[in-house]
Protein backbone atom coordinates (compact mmCIF):
# COMPACT_ATOMS: atom_id res chain seq x y z
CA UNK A 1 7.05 3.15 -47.28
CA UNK A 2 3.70 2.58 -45.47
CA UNK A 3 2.19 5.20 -43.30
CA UNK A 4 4.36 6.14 -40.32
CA UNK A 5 3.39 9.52 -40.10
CA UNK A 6 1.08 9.64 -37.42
CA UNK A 7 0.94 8.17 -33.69
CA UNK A 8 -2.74 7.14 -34.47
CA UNK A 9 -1.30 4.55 -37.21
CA UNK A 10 0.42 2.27 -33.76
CA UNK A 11 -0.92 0.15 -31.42
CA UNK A 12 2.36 -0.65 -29.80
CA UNK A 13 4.98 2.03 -28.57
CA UNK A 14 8.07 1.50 -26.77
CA UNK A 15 9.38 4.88 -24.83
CA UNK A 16 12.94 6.06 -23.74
CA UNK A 17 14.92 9.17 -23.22
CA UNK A 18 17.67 10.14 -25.22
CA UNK A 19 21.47 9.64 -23.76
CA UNK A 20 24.46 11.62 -24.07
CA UNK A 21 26.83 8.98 -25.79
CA UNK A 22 23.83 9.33 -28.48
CA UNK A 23 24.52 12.32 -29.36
CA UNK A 24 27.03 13.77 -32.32
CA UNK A 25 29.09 17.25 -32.42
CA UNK A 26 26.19 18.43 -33.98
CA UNK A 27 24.18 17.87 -30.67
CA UNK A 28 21.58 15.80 -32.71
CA UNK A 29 21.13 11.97 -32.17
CA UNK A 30 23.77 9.94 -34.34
CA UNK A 31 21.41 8.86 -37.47
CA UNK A 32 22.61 4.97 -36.79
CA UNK A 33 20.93 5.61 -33.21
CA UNK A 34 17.46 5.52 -34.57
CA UNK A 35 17.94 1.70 -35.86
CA UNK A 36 19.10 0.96 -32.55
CA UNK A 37 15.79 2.66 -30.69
CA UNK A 38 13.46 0.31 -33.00
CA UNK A 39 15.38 -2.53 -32.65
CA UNK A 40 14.97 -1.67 -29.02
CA UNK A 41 11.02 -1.57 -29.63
CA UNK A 42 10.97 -4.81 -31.12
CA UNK A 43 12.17 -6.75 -27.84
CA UNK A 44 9.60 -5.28 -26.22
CA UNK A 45 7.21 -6.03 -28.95
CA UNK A 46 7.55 -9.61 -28.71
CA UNK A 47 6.98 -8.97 -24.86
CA UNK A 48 3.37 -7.14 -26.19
CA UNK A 49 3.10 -10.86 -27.91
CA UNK A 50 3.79 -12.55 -24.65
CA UNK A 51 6.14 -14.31 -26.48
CA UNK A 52 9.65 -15.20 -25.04
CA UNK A 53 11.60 -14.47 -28.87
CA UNK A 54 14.51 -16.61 -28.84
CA UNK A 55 12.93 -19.96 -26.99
CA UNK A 56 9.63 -19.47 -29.26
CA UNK A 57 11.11 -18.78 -32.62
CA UNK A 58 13.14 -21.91 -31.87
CA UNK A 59 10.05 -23.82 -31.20
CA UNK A 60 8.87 -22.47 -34.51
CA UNK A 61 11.71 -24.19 -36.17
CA UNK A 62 13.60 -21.00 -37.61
CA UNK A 63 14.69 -17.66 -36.70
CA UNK A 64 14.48 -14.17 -38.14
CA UNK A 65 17.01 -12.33 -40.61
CA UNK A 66 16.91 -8.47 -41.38
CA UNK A 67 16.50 -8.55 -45.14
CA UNK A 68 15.73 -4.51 -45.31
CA UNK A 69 16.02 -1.61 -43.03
CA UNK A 70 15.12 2.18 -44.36
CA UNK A 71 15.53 5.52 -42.46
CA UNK A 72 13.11 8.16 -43.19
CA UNK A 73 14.22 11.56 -41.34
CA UNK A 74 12.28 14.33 -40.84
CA UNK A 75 13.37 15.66 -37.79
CA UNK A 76 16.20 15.61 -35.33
CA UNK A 77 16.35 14.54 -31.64
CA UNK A 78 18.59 16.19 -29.33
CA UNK A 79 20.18 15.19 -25.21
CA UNK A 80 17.10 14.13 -22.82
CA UNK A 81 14.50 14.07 -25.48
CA UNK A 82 11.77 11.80 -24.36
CA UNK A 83 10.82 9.64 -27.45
CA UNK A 84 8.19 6.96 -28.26
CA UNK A 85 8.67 4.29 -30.52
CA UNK A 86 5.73 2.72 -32.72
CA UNK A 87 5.29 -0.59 -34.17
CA UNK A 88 3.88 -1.82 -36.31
CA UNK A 89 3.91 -5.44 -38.51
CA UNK A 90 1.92 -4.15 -41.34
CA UNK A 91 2.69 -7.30 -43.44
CA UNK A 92 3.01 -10.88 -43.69
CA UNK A 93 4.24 -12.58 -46.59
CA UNK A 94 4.96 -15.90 -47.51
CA UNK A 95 8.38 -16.37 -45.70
CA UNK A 96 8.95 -12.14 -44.54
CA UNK A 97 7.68 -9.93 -42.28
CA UNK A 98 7.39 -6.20 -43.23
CA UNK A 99 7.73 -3.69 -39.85
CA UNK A 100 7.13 -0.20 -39.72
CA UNK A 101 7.96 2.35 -36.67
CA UNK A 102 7.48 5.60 -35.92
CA UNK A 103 9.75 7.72 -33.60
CA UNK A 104 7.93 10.78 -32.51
CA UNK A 105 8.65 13.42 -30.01
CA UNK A 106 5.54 14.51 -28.48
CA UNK A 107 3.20 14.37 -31.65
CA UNK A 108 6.03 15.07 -33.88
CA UNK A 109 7.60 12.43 -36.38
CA UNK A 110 10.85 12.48 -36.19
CA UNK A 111 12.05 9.80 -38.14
CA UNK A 112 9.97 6.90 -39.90
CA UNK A 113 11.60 3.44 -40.48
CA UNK A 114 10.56 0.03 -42.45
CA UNK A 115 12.32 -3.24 -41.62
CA UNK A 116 11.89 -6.37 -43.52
CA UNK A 117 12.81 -9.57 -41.68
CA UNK A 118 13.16 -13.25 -43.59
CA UNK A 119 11.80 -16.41 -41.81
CA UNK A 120 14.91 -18.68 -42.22
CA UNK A 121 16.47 -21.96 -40.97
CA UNK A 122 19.00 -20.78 -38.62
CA UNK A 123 21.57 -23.25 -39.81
CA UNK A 124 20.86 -23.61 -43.84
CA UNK A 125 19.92 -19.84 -43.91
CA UNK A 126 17.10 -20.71 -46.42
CA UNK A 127 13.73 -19.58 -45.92
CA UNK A 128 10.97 -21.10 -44.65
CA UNK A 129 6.93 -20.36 -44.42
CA UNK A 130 6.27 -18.03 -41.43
CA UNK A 131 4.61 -20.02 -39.14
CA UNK A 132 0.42 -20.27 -39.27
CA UNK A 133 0.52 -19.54 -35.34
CA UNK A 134 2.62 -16.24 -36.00
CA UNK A 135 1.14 -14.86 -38.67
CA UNK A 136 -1.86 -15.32 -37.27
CA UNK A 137 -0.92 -13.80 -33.82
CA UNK A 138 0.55 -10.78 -35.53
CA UNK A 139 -2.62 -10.54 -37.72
CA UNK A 140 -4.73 -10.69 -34.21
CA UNK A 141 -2.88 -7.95 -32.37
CA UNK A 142 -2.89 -5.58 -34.93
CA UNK A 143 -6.30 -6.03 -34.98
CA UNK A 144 -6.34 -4.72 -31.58
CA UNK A 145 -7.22 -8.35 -29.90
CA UNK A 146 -4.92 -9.63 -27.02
CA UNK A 147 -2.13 -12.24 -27.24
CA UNK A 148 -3.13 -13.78 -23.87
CA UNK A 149 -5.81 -16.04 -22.83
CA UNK A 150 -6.89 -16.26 -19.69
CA UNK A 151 -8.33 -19.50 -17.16
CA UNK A 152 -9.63 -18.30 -13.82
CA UNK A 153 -10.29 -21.23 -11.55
CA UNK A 154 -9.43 -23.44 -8.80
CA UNK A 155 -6.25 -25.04 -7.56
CA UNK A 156 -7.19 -28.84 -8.94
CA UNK A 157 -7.87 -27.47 -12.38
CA UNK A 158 -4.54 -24.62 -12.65
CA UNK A 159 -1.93 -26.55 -10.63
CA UNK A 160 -0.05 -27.35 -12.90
CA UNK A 161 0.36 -24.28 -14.72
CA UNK A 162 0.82 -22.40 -12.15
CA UNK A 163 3.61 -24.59 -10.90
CA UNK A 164 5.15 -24.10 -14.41
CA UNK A 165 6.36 -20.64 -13.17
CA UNK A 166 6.99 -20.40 -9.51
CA UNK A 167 7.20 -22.86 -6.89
CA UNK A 168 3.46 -23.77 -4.64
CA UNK A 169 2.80 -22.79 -1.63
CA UNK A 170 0.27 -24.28 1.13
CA UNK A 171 -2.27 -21.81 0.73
CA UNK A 172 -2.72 -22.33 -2.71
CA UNK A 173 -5.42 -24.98 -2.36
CA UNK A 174 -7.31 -22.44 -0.83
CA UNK A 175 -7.02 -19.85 -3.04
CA UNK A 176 -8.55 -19.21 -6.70
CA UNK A 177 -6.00 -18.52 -9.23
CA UNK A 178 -5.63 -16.96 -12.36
CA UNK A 179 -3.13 -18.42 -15.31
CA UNK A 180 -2.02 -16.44 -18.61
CA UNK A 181 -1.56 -18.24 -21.50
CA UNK A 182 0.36 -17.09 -24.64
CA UNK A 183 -0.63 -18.32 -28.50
CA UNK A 184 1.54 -21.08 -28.09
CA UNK A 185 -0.75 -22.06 -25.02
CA UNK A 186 2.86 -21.49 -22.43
CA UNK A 187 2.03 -20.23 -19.14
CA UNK A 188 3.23 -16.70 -18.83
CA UNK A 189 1.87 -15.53 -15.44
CA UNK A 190 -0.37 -16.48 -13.00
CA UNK A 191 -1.71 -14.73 -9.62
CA UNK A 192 -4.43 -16.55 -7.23
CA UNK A 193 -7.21 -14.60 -5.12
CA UNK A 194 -7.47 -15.94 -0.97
CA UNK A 195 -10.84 -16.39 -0.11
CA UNK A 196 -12.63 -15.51 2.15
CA UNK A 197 -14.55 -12.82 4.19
CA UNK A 198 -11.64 -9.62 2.91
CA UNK A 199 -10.13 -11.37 -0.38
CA UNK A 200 -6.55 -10.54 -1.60
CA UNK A 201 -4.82 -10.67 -4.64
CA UNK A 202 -1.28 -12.05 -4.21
CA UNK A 203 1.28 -14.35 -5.68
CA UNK A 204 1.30 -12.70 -8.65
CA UNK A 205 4.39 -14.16 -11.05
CA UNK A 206 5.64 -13.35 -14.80
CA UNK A 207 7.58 -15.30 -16.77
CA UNK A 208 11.01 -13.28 -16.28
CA UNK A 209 11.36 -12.66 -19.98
CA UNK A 210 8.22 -11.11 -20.28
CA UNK A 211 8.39 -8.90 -17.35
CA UNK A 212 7.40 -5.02 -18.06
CA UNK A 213 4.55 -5.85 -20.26
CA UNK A 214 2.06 -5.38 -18.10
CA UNK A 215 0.63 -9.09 -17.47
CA UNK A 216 1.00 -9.15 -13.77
CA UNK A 217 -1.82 -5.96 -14.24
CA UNK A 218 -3.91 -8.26 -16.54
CA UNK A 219 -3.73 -10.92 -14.05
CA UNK A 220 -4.53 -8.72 -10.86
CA UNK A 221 -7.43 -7.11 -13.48
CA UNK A 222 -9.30 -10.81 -13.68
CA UNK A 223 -8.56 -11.47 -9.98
CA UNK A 224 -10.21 -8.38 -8.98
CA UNK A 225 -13.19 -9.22 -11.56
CA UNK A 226 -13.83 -12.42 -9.40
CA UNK A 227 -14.23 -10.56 -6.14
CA UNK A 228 -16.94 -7.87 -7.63
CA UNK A 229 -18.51 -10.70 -9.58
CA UNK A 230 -18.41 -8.95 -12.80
CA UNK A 231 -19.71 -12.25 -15.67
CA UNK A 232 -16.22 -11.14 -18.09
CA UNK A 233 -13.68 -12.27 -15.48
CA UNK A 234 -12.83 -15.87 -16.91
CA UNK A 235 -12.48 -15.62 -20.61
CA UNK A 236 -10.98 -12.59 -22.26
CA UNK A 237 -8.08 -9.83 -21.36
C-alpha cells in the first residue's frame, strides 16, 4: 500500500467526530465504520475539486466503480474521538484511479486505507479511458495547484455567469464581481464588490453542491484584493 502513515503525505482532510451507533461492545469503532468515514472524505473531495460528482462524471460520459478497498489498522478509535480523514489520489491509470486515506487521531494513524475505483460506462459496465480533463485535474491538485479559476471584472463581461447561479439584482451593474470557475469551465460561485467611497463585499453565492468548501472565502479573498489594489487579484486562487 502507498504511504499513509503520516498527515504530511495529504493535502486534503475531511474531519468528524465519532458517534455512538459507531461504536461495538468492545467500545472501539465497528472496523466496517472506517470505509464509511473515507467514503465520507471522498464527497467532500470532489467538493475540494469544485466538482459537482454525479452531474460531472455524467458529463464525462461514465461513472466510477470500487474495484478494491483495503483496511490497514493500527489503532482503534473510541465514542467522541475527533478524527481527520486524508486523501489522497496517488494514481491514475489508464481506465482506474488508485486512492489512499489516512485516518489519524491527533498525529496518530489509526487506520490506513487504499481504494481502487474503475472508470466505466454506467450502463455496459465496461471501462473506459479516464477522462484527459480528470486526470489532469487530479494530477494538478495534488500538486498543490487550485481547481478554480478565477475572472474579476465588470457586470457586461460576468453577467452571464453570474446569472448562472443566483438570480440579478439592480445593483449589480454597479458593482464589480468576481466568478469561480471549475476545470470544466462551470460557474461555481460568484460574489461582486459595490463601489464606491466604503466598498463592500456582498452577494456572495455557491453552487449548493459545493457548499462547505470554502469558495465563498476564495471569492470574498479576490474581492477584498480589488479594494487594497494588490496586482494578484484577477488571475489565480
Amino acid at each position: 500500500m502507498p504511504d499513509t502513515n503520516t498527515r504530511a503525505s495529504y493535502r486534503f482532510f475531511h474531519r468528524l467526530r465519532v458517534r455512538w451507533a459507531e461504536v461495538d461492545l468492545q467500545k472501539i469503532v465497528f472496523n466496517p465504520h472506517y470505509l464509511m468515514y473515507v467514503d465520507t472524505a471522498l464527497a467532500d473531495y470532489w467538493r475540494a475539486l469544485a466538482l459537482p460528482y454525479e452531474q460531472s462524471l455524467h458529463a464525462m460520459g461514465g461513472d466510477l466503480f470500487v474495484r478494491k478497498s483495503t483496511l490497514e489498522f493500527h489503532a482503534s478509535a473510541v465514542y467522541d474521538d475527533v478524527l481527520d480523514v486524508g486523501l489522497r489520489c496517488a494514481r491514475v491509470g489508464n481506465s482506474s484511479l488508485q486512492l489512499v486515506s489516512g485516518i489519524f487521531r491527533g498525529d496518530d494513524l489509526l487506520v490506513g486505507a487504499e481504494l481502487v475505483y474503475v472508470f466505466a460506462d454506467p450502463v455496459a459496465k465496461v471501462s473506459l479511458p479516464v477522462p484527459q480533463i480528470l486526470r489532469d485535474l487530479l494530477t494538478r491538485f495534488e500538486q498543490g495547484e487550485s481547481p478554480v479559476r478565477a475572472a474579476v471584472g465588470d457586470w457586461q463581461s460576468l453577467r452571464e455567469a453570474v446569472c448562472s447561479l443566483r438570480t440579478p439584482e439592480d445593483r449589480d451593474a454597479h458593482a464589480k464581481h468576481c466568478v469561480l470557475y471549475n476545470a470544466m469551465n462551470e460557474a461555481i460561485a460568484c460574489g461582486r464588490l459595490a463601489l464606491g467611497a466604503d466598498p463592500q463585499v456582498d452577494g456572495l453565492f455557491v453552487s449548493p453542491l459545493l457548499r462547505g468548501a470554502g469558495w465563498s472565502r476564495v471569492v470574498r479573498q479576490h474581492l477584498n484584493n480589488e479594494i487594497t489594489h494588490t496586482p494578484e487579484s484577477a488571475n489565480n486562487v
